[in-house]
PDB file of N, CA and C in Angstrom:
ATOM      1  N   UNK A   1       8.987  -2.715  10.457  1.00  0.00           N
ATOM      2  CA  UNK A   1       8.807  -3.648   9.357  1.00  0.00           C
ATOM      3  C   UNK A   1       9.879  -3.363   8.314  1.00  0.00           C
ATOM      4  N   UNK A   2      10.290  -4.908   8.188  1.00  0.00           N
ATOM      5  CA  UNK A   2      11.793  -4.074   7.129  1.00  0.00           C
ATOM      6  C   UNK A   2      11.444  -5.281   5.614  1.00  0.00           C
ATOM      7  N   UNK A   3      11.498  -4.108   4.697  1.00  0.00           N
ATOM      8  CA  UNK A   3      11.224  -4.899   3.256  1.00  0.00           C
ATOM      9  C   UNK A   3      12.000  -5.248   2.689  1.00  0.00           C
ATOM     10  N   UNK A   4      12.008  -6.288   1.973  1.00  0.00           N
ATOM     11  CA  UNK A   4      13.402  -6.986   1.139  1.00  0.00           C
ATOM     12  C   UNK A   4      13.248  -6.142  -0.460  1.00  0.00           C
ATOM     13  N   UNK A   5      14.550  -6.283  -0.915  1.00  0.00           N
ATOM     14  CA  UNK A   5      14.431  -5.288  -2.796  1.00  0.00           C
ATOM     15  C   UNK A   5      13.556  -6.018  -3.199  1.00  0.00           C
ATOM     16  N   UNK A   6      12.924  -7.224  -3.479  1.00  0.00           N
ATOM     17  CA  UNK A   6      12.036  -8.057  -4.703  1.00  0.00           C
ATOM     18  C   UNK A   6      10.923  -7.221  -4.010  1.00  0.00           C
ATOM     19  N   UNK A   7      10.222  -6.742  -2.615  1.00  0.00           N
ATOM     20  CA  UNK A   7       9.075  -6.341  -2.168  1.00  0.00           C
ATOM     21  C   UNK A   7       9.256  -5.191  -2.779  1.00  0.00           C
ATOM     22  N   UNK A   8      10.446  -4.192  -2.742  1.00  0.00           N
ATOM     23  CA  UNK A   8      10.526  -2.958  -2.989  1.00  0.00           C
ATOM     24  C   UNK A   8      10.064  -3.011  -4.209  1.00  0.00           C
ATOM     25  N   UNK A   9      10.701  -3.776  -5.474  1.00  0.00           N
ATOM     26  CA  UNK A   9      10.869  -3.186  -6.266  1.00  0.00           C
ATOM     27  C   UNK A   9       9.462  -3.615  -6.931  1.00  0.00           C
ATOM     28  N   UNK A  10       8.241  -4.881  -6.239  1.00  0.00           N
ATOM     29  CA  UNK A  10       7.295  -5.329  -7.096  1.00  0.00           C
ATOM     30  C   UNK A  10       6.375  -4.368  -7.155  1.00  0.00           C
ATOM     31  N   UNK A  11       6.522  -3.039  -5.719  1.00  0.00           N
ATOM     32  CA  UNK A  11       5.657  -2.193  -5.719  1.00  0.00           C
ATOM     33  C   UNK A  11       5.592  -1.057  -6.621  1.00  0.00           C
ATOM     34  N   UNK A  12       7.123  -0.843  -6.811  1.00  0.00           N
ATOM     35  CA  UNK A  12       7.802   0.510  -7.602  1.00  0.00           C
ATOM     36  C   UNK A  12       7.326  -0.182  -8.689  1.00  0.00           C
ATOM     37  N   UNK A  13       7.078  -0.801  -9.067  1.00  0.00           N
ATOM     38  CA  UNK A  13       6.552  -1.839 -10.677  1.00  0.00           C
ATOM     39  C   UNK A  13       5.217  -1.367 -11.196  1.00  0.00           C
ATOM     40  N   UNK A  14       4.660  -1.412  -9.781  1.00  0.00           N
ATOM     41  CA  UNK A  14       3.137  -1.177  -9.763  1.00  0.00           C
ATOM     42  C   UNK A  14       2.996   0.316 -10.037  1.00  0.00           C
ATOM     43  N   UNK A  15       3.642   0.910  -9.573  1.00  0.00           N
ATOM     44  CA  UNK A  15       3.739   2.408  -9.838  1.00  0.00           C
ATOM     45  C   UNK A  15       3.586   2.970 -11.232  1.00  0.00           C
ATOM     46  N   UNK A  16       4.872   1.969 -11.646  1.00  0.00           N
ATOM     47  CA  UNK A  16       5.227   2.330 -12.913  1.00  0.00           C
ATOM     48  C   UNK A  16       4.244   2.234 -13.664  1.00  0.00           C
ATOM     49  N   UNK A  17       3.569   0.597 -13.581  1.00  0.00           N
ATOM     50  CA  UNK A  17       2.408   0.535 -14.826  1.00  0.00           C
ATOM     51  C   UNK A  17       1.191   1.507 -14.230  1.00  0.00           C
ATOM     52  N   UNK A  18       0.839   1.351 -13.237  1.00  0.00           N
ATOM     53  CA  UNK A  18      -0.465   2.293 -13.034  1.00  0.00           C
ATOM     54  C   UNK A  18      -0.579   3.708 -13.437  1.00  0.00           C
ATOM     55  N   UNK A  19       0.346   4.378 -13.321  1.00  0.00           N
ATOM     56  CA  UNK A  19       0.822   6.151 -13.604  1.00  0.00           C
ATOM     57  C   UNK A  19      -0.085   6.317 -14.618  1.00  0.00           C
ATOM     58  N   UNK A  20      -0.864   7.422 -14.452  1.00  0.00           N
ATOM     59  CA  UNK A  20      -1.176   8.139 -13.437  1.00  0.00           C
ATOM     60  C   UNK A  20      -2.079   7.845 -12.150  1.00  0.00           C
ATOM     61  N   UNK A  21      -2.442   6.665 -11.960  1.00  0.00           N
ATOM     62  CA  UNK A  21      -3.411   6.231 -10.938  1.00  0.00           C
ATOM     63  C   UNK A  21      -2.641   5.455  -9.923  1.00  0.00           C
ATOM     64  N   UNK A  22      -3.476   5.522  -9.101  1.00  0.00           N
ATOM     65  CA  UNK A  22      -2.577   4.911  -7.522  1.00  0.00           C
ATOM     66  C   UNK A  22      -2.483   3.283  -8.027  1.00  0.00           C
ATOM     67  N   UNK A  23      -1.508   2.513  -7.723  1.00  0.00           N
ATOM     68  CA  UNK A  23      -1.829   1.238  -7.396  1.00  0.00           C
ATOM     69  C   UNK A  23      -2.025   1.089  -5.751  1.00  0.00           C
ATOM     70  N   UNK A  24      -2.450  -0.323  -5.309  1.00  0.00           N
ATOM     71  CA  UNK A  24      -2.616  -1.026  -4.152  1.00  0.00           C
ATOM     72  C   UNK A  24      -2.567  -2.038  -3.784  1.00  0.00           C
ATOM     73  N   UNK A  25      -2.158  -2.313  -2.888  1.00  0.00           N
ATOM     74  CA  UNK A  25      -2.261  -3.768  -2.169  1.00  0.00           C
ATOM     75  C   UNK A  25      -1.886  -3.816  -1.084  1.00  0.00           C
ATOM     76  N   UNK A  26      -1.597  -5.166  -0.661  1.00  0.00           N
ATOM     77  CA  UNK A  26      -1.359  -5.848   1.072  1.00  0.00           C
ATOM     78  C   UNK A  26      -0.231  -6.371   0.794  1.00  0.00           C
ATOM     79  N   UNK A  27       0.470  -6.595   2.108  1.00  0.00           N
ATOM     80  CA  UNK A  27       1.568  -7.400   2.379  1.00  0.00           C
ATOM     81  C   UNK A  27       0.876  -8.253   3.449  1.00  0.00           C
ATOM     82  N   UNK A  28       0.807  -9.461   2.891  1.00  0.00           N
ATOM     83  CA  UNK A  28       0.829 -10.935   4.150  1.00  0.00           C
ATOM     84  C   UNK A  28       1.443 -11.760   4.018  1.00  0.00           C
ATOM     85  N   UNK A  29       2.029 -12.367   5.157  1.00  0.00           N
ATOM     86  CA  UNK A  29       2.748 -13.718   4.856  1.00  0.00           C
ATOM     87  C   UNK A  29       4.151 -13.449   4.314  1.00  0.00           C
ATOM     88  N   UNK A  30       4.714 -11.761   4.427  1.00  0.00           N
ATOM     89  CA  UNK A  30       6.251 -11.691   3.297  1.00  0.00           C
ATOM     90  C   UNK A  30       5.528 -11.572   2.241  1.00  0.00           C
ATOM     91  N   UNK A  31       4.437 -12.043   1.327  1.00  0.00           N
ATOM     92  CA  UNK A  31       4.105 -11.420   0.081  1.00  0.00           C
ATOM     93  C   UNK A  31       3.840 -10.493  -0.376  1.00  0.00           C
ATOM     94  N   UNK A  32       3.697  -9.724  -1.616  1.00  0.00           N
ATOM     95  CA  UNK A  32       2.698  -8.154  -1.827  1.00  0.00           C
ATOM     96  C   UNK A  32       2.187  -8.324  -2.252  1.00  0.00           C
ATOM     97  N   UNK A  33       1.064  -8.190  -2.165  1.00  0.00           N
ATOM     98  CA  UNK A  33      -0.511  -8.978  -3.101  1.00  0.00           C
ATOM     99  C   UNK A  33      -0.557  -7.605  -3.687  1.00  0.00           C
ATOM    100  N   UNK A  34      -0.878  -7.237  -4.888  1.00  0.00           N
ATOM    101  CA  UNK A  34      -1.469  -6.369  -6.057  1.00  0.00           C
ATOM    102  C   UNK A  34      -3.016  -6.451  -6.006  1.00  0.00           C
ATOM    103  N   UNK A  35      -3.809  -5.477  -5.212  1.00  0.00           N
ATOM    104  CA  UNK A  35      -5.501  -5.647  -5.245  1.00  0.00           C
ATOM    105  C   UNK A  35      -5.505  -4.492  -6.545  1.00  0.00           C
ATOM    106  N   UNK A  36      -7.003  -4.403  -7.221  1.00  0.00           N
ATOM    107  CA  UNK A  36      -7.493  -3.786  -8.141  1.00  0.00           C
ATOM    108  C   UNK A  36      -7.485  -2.565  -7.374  1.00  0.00           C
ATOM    109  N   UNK A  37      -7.705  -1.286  -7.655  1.00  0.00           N
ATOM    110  CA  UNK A  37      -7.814   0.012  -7.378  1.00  0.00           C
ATOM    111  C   UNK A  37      -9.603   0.405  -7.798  1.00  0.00           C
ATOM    112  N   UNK A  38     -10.315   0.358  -7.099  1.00  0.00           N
ATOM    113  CA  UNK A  38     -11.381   0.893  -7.227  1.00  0.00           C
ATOM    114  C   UNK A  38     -11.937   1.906  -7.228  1.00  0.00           C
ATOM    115  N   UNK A  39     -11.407   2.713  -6.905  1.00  0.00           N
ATOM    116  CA  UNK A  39     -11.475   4.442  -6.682  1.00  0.00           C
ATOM    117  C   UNK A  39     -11.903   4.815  -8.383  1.00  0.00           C
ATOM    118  N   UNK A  40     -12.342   5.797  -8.643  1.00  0.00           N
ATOM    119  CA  UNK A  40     -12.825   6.855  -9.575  1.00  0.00           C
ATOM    120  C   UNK A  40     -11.962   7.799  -9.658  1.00  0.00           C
ATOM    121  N   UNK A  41     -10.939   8.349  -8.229  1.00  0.00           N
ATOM    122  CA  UNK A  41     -10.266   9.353  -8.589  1.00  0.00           C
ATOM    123  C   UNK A  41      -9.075   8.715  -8.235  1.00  0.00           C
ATOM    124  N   UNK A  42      -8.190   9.105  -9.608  1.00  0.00           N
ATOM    125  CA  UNK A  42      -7.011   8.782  -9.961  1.00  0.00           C
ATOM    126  C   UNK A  42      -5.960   9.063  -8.867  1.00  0.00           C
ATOM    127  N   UNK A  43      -6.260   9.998  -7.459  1.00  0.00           N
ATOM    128  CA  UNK A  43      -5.194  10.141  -6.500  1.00  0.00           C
ATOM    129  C   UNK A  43      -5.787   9.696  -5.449  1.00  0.00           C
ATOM    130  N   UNK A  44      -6.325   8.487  -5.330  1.00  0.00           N
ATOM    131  CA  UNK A  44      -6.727   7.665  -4.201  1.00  0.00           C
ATOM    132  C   UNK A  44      -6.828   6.696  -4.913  1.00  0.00           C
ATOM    133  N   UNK A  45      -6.511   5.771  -3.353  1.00  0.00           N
ATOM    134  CA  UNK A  45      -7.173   3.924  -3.918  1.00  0.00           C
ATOM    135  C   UNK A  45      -8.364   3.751  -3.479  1.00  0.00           C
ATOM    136  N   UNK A  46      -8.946   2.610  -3.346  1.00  0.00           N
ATOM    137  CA  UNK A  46     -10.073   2.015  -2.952  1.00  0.00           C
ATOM    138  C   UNK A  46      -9.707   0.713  -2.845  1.00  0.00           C
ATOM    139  N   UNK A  47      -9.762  -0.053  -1.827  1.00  0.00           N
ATOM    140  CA  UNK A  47      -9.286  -1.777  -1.930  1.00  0.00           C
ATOM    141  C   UNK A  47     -11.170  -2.510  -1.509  1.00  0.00           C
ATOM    142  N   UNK A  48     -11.544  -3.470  -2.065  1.00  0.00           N
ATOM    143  CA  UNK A  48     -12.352  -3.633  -1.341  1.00  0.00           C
ATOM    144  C   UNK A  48     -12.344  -5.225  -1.075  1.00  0.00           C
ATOM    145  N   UNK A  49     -13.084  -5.410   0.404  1.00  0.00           N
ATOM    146  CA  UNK A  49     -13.027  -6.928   0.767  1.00  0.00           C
ATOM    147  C   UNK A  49     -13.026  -8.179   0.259  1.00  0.00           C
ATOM    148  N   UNK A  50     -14.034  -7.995  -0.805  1.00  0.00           N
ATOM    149  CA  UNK A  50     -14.027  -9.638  -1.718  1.00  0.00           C
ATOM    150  C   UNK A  50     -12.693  -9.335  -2.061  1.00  0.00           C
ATOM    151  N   UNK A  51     -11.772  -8.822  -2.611  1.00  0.00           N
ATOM    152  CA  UNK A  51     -10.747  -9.281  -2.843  1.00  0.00           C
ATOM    153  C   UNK A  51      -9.516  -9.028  -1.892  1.00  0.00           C
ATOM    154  N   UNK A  52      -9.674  -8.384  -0.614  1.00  0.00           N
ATOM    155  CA  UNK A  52      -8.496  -8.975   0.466  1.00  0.00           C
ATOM    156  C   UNK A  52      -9.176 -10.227   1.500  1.00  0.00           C
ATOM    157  N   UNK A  53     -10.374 -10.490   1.320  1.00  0.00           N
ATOM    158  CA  UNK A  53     -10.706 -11.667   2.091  1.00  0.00           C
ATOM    159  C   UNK A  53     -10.105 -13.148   2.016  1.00  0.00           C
ATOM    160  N   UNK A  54      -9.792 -13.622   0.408  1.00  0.00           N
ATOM    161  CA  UNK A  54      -8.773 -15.084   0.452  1.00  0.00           C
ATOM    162  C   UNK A  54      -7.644 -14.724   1.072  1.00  0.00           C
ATOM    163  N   UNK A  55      -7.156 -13.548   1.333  1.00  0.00           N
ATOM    164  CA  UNK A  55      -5.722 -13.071   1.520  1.00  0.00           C
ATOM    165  C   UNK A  55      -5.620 -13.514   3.211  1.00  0.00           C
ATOM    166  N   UNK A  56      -6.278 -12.841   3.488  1.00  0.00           N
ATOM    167  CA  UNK A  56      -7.008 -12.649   5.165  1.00  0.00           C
ATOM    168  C   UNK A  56      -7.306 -13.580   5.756  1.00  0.00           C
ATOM    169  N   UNK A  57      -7.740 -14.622   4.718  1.00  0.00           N
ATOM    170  CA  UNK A  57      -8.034 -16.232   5.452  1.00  0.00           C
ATOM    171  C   UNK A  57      -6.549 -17.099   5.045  1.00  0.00           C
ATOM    172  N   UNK A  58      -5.712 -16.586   4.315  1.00  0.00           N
ATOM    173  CA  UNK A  58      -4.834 -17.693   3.873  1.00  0.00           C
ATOM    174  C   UNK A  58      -3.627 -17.157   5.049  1.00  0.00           C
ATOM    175  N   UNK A  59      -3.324 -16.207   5.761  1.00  0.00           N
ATOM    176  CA  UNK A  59      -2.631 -15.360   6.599  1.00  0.00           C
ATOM    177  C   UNK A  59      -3.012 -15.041   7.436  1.00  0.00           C
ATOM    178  N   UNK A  60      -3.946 -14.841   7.981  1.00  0.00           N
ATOM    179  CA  UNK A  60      -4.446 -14.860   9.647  1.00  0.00           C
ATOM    180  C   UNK A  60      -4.635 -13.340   9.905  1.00  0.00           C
ATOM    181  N   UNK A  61      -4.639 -12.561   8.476  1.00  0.00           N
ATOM    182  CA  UNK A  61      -4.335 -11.034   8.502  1.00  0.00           C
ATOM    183  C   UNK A  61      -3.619 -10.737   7.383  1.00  0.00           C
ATOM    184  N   UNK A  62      -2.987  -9.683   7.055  1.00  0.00           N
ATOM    185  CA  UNK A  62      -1.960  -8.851   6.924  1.00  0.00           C
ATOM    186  C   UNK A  62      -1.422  -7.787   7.693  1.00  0.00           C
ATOM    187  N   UNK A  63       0.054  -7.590   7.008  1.00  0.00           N
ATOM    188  CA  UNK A  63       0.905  -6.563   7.921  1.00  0.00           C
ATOM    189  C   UNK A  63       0.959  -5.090   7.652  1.00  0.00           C
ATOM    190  N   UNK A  64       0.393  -5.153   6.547  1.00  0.00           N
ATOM    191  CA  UNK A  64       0.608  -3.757   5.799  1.00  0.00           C
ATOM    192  C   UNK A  64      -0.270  -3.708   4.310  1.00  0.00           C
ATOM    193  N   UNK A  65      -0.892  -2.534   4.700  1.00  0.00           N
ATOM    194  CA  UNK A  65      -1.806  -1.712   3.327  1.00  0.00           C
ATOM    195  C   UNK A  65      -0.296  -0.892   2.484  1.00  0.00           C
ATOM    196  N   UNK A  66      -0.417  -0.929   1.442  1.00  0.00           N
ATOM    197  CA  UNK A  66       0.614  -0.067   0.186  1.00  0.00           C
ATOM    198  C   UNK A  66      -0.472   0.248  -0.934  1.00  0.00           C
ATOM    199  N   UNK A  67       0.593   1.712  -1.137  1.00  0.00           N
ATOM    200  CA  UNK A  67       0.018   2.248  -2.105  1.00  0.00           C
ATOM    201  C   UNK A  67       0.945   2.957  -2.602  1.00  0.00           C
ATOM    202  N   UNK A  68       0.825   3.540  -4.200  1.00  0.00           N
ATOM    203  CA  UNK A  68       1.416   4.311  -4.404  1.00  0.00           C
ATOM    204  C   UNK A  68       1.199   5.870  -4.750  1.00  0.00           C
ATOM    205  N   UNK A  69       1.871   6.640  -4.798  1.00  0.00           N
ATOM    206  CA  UNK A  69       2.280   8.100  -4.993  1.00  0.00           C
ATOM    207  C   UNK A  69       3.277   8.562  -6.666  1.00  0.00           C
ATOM    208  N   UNK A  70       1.870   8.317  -7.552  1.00  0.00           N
ATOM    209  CA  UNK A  70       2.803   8.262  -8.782  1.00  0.00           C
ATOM    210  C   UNK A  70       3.811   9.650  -8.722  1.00  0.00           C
ATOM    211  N   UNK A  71       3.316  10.723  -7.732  1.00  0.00           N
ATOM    212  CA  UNK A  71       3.530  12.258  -7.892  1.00  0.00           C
ATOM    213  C   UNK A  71       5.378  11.850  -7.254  1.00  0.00           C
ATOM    214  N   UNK A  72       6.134  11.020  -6.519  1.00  0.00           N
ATOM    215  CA  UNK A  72       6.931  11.028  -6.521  1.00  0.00           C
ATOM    216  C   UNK A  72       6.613  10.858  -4.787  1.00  0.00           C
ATOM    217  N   UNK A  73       5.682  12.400  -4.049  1.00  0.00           N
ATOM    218  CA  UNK A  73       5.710  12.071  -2.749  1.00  0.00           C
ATOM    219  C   UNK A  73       5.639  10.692  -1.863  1.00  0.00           C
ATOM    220  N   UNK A  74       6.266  10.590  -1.030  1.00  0.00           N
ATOM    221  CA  UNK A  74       6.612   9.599  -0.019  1.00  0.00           C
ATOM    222  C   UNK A  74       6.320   9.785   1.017  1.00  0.00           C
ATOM    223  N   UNK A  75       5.645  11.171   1.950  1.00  0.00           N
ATOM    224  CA  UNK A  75       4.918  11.200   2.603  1.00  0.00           C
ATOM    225  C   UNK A  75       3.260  10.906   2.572  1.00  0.00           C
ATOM    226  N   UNK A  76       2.829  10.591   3.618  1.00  0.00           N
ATOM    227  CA  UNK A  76       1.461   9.762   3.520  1.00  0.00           C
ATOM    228  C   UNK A  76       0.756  11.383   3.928  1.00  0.00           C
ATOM    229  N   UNK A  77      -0.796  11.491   3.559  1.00  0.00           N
ATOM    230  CA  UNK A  77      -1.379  12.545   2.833  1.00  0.00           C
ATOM    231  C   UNK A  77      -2.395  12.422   3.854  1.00  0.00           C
ATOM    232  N   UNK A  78      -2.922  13.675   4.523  1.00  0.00           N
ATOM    233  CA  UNK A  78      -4.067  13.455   5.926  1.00  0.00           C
ATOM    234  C   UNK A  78      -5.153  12.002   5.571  1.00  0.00           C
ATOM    235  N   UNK A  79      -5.881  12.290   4.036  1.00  0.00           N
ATOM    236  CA  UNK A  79      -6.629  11.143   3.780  1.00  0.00           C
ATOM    237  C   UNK A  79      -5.847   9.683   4.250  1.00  0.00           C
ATOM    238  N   UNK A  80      -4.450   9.409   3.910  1.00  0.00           N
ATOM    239  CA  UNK A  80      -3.604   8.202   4.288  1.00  0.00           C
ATOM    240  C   UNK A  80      -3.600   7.971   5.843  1.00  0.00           C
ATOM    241  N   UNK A  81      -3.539   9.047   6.436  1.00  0.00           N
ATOM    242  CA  UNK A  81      -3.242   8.557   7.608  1.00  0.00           C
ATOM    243  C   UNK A  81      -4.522   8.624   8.288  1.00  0.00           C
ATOM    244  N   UNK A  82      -5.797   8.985   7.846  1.00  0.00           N
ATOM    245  CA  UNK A  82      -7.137   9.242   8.643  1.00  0.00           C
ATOM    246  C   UNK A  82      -7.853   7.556   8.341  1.00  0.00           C
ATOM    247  N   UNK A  83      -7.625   6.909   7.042  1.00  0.00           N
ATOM    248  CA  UNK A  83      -8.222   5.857   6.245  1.00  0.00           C
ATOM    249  C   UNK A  83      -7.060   4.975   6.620  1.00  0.00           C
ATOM    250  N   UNK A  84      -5.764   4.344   6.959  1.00  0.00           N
ATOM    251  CA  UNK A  84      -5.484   3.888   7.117  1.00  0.00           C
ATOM    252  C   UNK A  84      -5.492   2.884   8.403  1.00  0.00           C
ATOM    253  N   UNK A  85      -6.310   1.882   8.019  1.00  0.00           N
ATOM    254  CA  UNK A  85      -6.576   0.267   8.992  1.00  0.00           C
ATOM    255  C   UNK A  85      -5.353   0.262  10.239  1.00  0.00           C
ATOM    256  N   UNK A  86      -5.035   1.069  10.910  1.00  0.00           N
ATOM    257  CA  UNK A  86      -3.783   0.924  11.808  1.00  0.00           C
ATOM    258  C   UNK A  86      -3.781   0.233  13.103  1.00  0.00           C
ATOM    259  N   UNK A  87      -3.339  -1.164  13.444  1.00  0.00           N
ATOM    260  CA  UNK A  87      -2.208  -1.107  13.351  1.00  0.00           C
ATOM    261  C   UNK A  87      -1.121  -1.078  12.204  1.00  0.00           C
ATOM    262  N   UNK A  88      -1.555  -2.180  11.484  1.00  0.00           N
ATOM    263  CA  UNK A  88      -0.962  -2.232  10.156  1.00  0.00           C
ATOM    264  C   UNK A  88      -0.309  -1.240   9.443  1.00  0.00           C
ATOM    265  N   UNK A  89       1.151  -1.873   9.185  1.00  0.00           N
ATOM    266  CA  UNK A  89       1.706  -0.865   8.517  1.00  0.00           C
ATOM    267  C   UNK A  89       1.465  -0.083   7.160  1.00  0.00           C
ATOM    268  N   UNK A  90       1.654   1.299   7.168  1.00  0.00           N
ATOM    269  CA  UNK A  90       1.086   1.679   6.089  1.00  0.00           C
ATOM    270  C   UNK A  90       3.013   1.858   4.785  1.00  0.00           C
ATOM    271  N   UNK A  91       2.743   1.193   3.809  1.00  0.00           N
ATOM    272  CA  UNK A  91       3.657   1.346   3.036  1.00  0.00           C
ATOM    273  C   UNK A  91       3.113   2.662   1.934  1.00  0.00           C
ATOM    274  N   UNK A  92       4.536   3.422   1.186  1.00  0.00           N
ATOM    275  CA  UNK A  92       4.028   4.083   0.235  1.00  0.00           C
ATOM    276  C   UNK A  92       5.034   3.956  -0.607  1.00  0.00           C
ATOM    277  N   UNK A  93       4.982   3.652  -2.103  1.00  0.00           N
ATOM    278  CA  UNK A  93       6.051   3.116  -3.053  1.00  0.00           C
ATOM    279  C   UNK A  93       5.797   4.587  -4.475  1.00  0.00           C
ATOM    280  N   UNK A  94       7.190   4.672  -4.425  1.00  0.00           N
ATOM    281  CA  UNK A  94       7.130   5.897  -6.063  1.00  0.00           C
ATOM    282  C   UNK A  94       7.857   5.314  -6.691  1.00  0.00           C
ATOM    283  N   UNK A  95       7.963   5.697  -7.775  1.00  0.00           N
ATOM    284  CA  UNK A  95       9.383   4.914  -9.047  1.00  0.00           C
ATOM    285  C   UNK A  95      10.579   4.872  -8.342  1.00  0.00           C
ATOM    286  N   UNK A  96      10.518   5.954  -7.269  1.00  0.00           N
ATOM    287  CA  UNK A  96      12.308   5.885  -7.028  1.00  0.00           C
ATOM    288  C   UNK A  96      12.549   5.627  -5.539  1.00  0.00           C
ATOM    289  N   UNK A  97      11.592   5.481  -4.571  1.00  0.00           N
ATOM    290  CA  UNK A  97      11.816   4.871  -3.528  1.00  0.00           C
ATOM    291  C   UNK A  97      10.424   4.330  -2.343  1.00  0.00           C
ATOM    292  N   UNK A  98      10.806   3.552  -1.896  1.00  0.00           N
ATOM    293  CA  UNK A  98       9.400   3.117  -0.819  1.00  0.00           C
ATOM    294  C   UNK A  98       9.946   3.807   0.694  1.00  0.00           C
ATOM    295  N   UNK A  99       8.359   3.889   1.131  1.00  0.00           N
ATOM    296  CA  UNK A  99       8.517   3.913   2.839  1.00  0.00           C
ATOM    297  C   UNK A  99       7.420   3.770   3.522  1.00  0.00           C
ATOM    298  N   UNK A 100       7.859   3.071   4.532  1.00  0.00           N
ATOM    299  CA  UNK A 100       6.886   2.136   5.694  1.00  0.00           C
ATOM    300  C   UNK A 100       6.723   3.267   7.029  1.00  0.00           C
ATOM    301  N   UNK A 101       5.175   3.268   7.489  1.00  0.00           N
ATOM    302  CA  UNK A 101       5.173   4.423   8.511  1.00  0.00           C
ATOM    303  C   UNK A 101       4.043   3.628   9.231  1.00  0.00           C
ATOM    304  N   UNK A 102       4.412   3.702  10.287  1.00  0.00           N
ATOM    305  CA  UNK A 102       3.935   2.429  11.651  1.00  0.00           C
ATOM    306  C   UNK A 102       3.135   3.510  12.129  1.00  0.00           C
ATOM    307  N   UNK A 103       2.036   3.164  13.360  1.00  0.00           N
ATOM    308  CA  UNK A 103       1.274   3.548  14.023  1.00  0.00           C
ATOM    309  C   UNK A 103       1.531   4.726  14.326  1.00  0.00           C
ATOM    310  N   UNK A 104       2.843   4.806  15.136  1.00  0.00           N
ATOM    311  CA  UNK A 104       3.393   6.049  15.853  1.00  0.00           C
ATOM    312  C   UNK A 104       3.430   7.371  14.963  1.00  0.00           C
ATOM    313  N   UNK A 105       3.517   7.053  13.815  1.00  0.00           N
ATOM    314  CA  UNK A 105       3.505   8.232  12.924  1.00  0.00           C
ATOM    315  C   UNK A 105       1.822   8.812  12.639  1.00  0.00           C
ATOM    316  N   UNK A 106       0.696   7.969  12.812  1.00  0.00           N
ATOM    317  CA  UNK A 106      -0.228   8.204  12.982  1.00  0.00           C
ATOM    318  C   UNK A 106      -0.826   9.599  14.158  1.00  0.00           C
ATOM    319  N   UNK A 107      -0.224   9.108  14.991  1.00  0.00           N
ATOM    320  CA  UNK A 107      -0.339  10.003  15.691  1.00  0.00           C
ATOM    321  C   UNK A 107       0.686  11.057  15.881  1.00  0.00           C
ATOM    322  N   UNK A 108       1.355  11.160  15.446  1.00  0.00           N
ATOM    323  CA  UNK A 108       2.599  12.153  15.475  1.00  0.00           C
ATOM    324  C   UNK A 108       2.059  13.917  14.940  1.00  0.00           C
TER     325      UNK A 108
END
């Protein structure tokens, strides 16, 4: 999955304003949808269905869960890769760079 700069940078955005708390969202359709963060603890997300369900019906799916890592890390964290919906790509965005980690890294 290859992201264009406006995807990159709407996430690194999200970063920015959320700090210290994770932001989240989906990519469907080429878009990045921004979901609310429901979690209690500030180094996890929480996405929940009422709000990826219009997403899900307007796209037939999505391609990818994102989140961010205000701490800078860009590796995905045992919780990321145990909770992550896979196939779907898992994105992770910091102020200073994103990265996309596909199935195979799941199991790696």
């Amino acid at each position: 999955m290859e992201l264009t700069r406006e995807q990159k940078e709407l996430m690194q955005d999200a970063c920015y304003r959320a700090a210290p708390r994770e932001a989240c969202g989906v990519i469907a359709g080429g878009l990045v949808y921004e979901l609310t963060n429901f979690s209690s603890d500030p180094g996890t997300f929480h996405i929940r269905g009422q709000e990826l369900a219009p997403i899900v019906a307007a796209h037939g799916g999505y391609d990818a869960v994102w989140h961010t890592h205000p701490s800078g890390d860009l590796l995905p964290s045992e919780t990321d890769r145990a909770n992550h919906p896979w196939p779907a790509a898992l994105v992770i965005a910091t102020r200073k760079a994103v990265a996309v980690y596909l199935h195979e890294y799941a199991e790696a």
